[in-house]
Protein backbone atom coordinates (compact mmCIF):
# COMPACT_ATOMS: atom_id res chain seq x y z
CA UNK A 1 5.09 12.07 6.10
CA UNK A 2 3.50 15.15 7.36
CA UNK A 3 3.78 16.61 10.35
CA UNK A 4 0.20 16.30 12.54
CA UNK A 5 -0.78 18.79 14.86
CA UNK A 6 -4.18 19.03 14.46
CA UNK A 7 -6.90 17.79 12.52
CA UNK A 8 -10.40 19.07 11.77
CA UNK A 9 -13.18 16.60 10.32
CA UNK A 10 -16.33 14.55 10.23
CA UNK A 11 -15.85 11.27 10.90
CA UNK A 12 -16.96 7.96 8.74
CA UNK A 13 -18.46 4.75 10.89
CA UNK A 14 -17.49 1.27 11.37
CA UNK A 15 -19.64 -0.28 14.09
CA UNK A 16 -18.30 -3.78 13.42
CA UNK A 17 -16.01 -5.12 16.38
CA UNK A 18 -12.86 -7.31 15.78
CA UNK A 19 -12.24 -5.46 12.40
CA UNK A 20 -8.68 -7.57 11.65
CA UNK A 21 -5.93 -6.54 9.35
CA UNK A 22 -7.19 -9.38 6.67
CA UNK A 23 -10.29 -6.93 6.48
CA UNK A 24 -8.65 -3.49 6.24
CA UNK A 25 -6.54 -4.98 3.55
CA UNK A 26 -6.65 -8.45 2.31
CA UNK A 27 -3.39 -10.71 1.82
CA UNK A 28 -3.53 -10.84 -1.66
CA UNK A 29 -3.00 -7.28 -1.74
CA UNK A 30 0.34 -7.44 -0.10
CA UNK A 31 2.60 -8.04 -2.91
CA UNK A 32 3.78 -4.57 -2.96
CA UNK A 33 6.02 -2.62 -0.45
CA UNK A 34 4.73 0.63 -2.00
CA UNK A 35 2.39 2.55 0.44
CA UNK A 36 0.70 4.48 -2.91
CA UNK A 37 -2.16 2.77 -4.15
CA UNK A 38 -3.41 0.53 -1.43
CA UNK A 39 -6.28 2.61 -0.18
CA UNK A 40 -7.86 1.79 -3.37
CA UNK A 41 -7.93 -2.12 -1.56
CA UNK A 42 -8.66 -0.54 1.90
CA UNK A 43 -11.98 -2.76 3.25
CA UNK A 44 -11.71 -4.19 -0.35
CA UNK A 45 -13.97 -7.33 0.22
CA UNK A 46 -16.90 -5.10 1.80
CA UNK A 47 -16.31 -1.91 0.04
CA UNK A 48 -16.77 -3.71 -3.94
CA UNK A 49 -19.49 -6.49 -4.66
CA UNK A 50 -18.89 -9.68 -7.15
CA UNK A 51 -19.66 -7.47 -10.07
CA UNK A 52 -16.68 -4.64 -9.36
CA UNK A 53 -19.16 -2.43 -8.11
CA UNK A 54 -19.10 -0.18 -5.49
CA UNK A 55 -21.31 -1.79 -2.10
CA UNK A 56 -23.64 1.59 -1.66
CA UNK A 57 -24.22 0.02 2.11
CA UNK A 58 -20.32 0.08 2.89
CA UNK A 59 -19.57 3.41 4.70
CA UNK A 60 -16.44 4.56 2.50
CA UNK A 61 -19.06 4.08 -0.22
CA UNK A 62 -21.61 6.70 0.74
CA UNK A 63 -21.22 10.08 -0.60
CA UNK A 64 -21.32 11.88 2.95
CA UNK A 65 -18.31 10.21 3.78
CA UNK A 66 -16.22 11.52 1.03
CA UNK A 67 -13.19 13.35 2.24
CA UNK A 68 -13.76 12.37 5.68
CA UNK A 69 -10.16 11.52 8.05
CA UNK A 70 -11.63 10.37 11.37
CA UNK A 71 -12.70 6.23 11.65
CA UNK A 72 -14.68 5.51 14.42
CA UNK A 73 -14.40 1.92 14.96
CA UNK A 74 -15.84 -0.53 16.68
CA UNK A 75 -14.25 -2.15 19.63
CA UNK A 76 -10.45 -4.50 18.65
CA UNK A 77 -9.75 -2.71 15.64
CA UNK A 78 -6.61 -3.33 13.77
CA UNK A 79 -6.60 -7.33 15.51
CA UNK A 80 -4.84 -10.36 13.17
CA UNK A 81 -1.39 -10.27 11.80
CA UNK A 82 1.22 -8.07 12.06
CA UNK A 83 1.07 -6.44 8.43
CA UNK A 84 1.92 -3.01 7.72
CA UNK A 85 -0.01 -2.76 4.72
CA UNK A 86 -3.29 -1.65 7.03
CA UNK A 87 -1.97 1.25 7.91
CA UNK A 88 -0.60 2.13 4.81
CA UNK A 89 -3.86 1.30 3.14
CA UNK A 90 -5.67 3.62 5.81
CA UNK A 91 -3.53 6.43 5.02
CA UNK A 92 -3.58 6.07 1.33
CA UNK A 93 -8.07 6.04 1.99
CA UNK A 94 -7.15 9.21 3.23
CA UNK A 95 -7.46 8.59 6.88
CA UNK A 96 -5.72 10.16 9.85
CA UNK A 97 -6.77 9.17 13.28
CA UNK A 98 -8.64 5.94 14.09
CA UNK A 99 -10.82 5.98 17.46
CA UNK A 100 -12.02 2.55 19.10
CA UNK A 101 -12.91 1.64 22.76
CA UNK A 102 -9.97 -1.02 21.77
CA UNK A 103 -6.96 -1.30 19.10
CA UNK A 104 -4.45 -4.15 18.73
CA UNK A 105 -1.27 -3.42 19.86
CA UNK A 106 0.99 -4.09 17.18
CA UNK A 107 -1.28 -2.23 14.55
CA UNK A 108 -1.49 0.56 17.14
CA UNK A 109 2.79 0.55 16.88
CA UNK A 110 2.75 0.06 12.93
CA UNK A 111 0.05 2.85 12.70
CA UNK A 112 1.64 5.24 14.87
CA UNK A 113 5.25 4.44 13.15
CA UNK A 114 2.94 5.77 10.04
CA UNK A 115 1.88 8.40 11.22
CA UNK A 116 -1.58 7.43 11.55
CA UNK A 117 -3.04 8.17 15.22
CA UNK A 118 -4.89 5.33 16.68
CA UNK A 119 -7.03 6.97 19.75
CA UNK A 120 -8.28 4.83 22.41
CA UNK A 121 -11.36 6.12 24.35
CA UNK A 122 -13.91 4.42 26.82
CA UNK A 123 -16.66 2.19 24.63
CA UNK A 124 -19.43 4.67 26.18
CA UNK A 125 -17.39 6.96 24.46
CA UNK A 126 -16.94 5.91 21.31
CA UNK A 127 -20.99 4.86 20.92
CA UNK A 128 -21.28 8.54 22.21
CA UNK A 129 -19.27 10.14 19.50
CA UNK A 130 -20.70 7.13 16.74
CA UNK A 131 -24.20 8.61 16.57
CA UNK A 132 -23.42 11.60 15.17
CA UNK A 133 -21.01 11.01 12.70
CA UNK A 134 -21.14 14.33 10.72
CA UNK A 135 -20.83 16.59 13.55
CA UNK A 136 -17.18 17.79 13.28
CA UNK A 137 -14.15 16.38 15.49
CA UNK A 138 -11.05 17.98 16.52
CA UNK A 139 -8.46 16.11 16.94
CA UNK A 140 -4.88 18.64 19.06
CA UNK A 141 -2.24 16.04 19.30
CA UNK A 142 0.10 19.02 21.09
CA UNK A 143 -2.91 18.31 23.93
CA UNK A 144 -3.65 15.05 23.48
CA UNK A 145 -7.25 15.78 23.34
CA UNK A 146 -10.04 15.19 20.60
CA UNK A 147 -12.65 17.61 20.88
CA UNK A 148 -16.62 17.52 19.35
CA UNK A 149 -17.83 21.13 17.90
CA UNK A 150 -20.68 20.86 21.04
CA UNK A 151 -17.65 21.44 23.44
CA UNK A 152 -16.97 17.88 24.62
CA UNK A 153 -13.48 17.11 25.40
CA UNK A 154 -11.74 13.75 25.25
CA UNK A 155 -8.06 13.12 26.70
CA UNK A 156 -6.34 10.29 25.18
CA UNK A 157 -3.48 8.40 25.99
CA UNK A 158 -0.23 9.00 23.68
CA UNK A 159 3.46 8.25 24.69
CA UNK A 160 5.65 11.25 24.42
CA UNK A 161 8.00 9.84 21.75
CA UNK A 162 5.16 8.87 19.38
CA UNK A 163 3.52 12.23 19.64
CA UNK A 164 7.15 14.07 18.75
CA UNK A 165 7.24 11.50 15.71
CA UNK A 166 3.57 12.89 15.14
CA UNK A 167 4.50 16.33 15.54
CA UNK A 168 7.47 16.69 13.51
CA UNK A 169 6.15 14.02 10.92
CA UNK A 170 8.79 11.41 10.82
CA UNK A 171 8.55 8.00 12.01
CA UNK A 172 11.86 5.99 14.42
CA UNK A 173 14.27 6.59 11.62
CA UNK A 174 13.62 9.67 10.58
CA UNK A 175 13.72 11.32 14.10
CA UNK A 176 17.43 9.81 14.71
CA UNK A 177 18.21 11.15 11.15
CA UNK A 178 17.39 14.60 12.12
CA UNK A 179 19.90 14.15 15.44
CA UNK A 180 23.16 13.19 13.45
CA UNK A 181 24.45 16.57 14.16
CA UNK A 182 24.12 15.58 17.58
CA UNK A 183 25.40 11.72 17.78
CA UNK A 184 28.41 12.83 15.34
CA UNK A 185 29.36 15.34 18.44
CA UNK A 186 28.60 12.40 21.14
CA UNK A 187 30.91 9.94 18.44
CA UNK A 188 33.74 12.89 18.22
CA UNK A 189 33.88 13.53 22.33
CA UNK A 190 33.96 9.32 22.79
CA UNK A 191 36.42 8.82 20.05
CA UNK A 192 34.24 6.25 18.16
């Protein structure tokens, strides 16, 4: 995982509220525990019609949204089970940062353990920032802030732990991995 610092982009539109996990990435997509591949499944039953076919009304769909790593989300995204296949789908779509009014707790943890930032901001906010989805967003985790090109800043709340796992790009494990130096001393001084 990549370390994120800061991030620069348009951002694509979901104004639907209670998006659940089921609908970032249904359960019979969750036969795999690889994280490659799933954004091709990300929205899956609102992104394709019956036929296979790409919905042009679905928002990942429409060309102006191509490349684009900010979701802004309607309020109680991420809601439902527990899986960590949504933010491993999200990621794989390409996204970075998801911003709601509201997002489920334990997708918040499993996103943020992915290093995918969810950013909660006041619903005035977020409707604020929804109807102008191409103007560019900047997004300093260092400052905890997510800034619009016309000068508007946002502070957001982030726990100092998560944003070190953010800034150094390693999730729980990884960060104790890269003190072993350290709890090998600790171990060695205790006699363990």
């Amino acid at each position: 995982m990549a370390g994120f610092r800061s991030l620069t982009s348009a951002s694509v539109v979901l104004r639907q509220t209670n998006i659940d996990t089921d609908q970032i990435i249904p359960a019979r997509f969750l036969s795999t525990t690889e994280r490659a591949g799933l954004g091709k499944n990300a929205f899956n039953d609102w992104r394709w019609q019956a036929d296979g076919s790409p919905n042009p009304d679905f928002a990942f769909n429409q060309p102006q949204n191509a490349g684009r790593s900010i979701l802004l989300a309607g309020r109680n995204f991420g809601c439902g089970s527990s899986r960590e296949h949504a933010p491993w789908a999200l990621t794989d779509l390409g996204l970075r940062a998801i911003v709601s009014s509201e997002i489920a707790d334990i997708f918040r943890g499993n996103a943020l353990k992915n290093g995918l930032l969810p950013i909660v901001l006041d619903e005035a906010d977020v409707q604020a920032l929804m109807q102008d989805p191409d103007e560019e967003l900047t997004i300093d985790v260092a400052a905890r802030e997510l800034r619009t090109a016309s000068g508007t800043v946002y502070s957001f709340p982030l726990d100092g732990f998560s944003q070190t796992c953010l800034l150094e790009g390693v999730d729980q494990l990884g960060w104790l991995l890269g003190r072993t130096d350290a709890i090998t001393g600790y171990e060695r001084q205790r006699n363990c």
